[in-house]
N, C-alpha and C. Protein backbone atom coordinates (compact mmCIF):
# COMPACT_ATOMS: atom_id res chain seq x y z
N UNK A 1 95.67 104.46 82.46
CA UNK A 1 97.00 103.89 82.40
C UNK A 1 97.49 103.71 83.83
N UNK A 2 98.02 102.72 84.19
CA UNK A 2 98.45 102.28 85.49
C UNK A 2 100.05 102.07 85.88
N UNK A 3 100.38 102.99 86.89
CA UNK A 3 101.73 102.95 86.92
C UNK A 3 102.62 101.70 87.94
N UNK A 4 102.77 101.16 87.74
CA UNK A 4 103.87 100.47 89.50
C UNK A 4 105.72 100.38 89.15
N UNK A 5 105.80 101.06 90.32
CA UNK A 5 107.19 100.98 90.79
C UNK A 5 107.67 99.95 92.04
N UNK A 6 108.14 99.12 91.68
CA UNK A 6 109.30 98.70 92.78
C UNK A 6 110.73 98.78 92.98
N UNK A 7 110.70 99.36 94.21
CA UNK A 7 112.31 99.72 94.61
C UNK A 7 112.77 98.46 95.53
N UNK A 8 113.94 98.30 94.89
CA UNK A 8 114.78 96.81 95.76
C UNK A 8 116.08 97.27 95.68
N UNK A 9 116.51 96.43 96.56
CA UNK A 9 117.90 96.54 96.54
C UNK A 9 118.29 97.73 97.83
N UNK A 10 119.43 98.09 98.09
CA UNK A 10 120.10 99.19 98.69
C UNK A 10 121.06 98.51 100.60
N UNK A 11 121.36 99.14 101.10
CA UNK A 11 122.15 98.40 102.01
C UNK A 11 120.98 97.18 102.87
N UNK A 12 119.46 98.21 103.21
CA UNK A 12 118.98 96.85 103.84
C UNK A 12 118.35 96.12 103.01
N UNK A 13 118.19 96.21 102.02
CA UNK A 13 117.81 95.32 100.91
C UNK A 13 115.49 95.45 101.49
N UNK A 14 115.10 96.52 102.19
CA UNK A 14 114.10 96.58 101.76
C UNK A 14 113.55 97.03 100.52
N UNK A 15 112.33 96.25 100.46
CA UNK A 15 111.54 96.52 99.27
C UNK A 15 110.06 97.66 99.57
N UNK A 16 110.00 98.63 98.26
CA UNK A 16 109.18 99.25 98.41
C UNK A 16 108.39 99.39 97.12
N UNK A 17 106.95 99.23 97.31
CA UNK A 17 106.40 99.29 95.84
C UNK A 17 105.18 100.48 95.98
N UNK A 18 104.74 100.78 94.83
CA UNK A 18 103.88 102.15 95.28
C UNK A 18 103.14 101.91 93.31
N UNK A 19 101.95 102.06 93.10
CA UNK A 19 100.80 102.06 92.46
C UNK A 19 99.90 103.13 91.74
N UNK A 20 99.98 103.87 91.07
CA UNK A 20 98.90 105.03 90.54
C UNK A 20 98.46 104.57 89.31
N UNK A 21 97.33 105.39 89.08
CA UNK A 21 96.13 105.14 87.78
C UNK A 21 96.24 106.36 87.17
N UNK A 22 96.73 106.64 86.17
CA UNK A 22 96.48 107.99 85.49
C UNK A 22 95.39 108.82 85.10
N UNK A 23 93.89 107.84 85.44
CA UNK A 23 92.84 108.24 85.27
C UNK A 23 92.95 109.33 86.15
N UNK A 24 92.90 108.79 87.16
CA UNK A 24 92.33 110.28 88.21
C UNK A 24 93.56 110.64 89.08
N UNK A 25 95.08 110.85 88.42
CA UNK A 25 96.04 111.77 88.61
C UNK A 25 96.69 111.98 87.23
N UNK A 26 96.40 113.90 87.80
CA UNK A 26 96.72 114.64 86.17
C UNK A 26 98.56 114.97 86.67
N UNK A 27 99.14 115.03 87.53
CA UNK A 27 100.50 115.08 87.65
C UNK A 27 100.81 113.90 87.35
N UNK A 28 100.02 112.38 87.07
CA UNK A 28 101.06 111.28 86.54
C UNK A 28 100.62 111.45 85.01
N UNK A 29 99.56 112.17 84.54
CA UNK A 29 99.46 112.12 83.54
C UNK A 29 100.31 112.78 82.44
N UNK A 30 101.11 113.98 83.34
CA UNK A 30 102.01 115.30 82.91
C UNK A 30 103.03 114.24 82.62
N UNK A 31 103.49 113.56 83.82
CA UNK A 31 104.87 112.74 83.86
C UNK A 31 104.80 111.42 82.64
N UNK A 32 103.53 111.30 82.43
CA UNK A 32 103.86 109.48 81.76
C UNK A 32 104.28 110.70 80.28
N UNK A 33 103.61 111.85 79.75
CA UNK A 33 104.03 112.22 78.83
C UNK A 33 105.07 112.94 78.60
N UNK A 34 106.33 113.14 79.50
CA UNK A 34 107.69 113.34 79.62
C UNK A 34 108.43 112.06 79.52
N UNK A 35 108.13 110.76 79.73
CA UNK A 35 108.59 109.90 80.28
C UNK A 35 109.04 108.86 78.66
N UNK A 36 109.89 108.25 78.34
CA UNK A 36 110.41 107.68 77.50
C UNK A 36 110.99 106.05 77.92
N UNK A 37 110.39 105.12 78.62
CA UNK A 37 110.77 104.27 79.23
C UNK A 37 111.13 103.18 78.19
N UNK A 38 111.15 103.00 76.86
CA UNK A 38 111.79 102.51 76.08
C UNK A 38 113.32 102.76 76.04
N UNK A 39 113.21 104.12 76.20
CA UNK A 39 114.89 104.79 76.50
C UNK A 39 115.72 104.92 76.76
N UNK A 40 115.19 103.96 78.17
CA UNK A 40 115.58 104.05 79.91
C UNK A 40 117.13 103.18 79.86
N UNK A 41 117.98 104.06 80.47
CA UNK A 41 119.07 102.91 80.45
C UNK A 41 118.97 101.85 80.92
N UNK A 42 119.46 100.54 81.07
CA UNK A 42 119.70 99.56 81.15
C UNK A 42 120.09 99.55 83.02
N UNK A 43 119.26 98.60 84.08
CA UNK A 43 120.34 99.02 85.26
C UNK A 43 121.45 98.28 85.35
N UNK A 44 122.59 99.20 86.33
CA UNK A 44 123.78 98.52 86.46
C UNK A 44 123.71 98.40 87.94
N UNK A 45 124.19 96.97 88.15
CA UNK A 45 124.39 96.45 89.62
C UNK A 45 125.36 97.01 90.13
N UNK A 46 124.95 97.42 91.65
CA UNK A 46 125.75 98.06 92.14
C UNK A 46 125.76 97.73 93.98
N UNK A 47 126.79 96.85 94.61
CA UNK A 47 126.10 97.08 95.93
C UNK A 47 125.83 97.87 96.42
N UNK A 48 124.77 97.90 97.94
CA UNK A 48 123.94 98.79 98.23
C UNK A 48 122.84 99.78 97.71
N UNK A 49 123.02 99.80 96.38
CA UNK A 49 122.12 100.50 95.43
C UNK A 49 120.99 100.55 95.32
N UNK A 50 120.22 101.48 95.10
CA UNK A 50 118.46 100.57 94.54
C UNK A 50 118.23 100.62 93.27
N UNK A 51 117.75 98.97 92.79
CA UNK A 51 117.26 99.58 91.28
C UNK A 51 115.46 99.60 91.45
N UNK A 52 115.33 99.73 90.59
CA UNK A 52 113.64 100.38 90.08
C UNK A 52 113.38 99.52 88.92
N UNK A 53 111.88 98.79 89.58
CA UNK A 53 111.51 98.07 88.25
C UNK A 53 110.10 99.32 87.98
N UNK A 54 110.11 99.50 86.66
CA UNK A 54 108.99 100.35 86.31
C UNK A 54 107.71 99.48 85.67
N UNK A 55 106.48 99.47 85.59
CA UNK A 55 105.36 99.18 84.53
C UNK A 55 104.69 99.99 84.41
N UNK A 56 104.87 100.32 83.01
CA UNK A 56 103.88 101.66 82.36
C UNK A 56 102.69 100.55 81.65
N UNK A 57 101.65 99.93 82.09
CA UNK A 57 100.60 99.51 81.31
C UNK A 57 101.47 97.99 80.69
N UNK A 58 101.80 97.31 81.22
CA UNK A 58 102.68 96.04 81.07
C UNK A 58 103.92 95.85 80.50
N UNK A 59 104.35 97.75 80.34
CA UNK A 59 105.88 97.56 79.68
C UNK A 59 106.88 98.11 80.64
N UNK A 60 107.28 97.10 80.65
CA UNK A 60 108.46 97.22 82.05
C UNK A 60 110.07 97.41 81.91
N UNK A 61 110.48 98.51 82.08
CA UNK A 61 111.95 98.90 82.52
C UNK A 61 112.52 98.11 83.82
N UNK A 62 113.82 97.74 83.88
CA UNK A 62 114.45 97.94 85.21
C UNK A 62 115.61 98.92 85.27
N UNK A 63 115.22 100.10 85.89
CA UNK A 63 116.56 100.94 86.17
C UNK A 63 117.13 101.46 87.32
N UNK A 64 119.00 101.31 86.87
CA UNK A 64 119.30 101.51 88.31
C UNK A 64 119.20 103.01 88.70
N UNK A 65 119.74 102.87 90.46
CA UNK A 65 119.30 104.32 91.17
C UNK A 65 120.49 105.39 90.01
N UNK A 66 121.92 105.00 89.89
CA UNK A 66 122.12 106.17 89.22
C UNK A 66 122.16 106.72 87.81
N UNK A 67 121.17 105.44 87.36
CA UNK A 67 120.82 105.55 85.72
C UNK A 67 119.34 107.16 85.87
N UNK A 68 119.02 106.95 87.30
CA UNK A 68 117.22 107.43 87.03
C UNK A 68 117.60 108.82 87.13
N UNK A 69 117.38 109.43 86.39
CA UNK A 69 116.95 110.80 85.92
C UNK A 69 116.03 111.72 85.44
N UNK A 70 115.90 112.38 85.56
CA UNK A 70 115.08 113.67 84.40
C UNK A 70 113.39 112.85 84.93
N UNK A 71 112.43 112.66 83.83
CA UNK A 71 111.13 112.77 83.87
C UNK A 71 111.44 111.34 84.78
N UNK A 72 111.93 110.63 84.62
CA UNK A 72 111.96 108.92 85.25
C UNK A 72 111.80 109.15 86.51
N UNK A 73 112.90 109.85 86.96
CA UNK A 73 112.90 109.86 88.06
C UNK A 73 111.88 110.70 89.18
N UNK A 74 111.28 111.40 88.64
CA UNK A 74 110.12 112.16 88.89
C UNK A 74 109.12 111.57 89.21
N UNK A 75 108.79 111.04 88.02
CA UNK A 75 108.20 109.51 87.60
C UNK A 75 107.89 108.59 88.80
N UNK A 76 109.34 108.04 89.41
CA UNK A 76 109.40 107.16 90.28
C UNK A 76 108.91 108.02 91.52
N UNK A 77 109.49 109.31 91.65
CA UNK A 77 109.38 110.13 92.92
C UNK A 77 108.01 110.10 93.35
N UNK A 78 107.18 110.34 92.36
CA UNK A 78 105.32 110.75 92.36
C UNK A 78 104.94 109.06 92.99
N UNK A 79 105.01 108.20 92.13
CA UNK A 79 104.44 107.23 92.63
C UNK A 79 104.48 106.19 93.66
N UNK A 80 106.17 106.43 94.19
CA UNK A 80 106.04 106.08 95.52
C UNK A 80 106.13 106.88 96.86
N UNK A 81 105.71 107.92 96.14
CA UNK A 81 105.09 109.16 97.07
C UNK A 81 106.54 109.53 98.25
N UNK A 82 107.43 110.31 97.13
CA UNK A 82 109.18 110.18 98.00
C UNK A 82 109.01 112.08 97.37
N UNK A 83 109.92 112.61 98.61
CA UNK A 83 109.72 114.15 98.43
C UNK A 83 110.85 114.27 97.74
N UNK A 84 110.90 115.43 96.74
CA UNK A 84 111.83 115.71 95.80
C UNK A 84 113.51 116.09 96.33
């Protein structure tokens, strides 16, 4: 299962995207099975903000920075390799 995150948005409006395979990481494997991205709130625009586009295996969320929580945000943390 293949993860990608892109982060956009925020005051400089860089973009950051980051990539994992669940094959051979068992901490994304812990997280995709906490993770409920059907669930995911909806993002809300916000200037300066970042939202997060997620793809879990071609199903894609977009959520904003203060929608992301709990396993999501973990989620996002692991795969674009951001310290807790």
């Amino acid at each position: 299962m293949r993860v990608r995150v892109i982060r956009s948005g925020g005051f400089a409006g860089v973009e950051r995207r980051g990539e994992r395979d669940a094959a051979s990481d068992p901490v994304l494997r812990d997280l995709l099975d906490r993770v409920d991205l059907d669930g995911a709130p909806p993002a809300e625009e916000a200037p300066d903000r970042f939202s997060y586009e997620i793809d879990i295996d071609g199903r894609v969320a977009t959520v904003g920075e203060a929608q992301l929580t709990g396993p999501l945000r973990d989620l996002v943390r692991h795969v674009l390799d951001e310290p807790d």
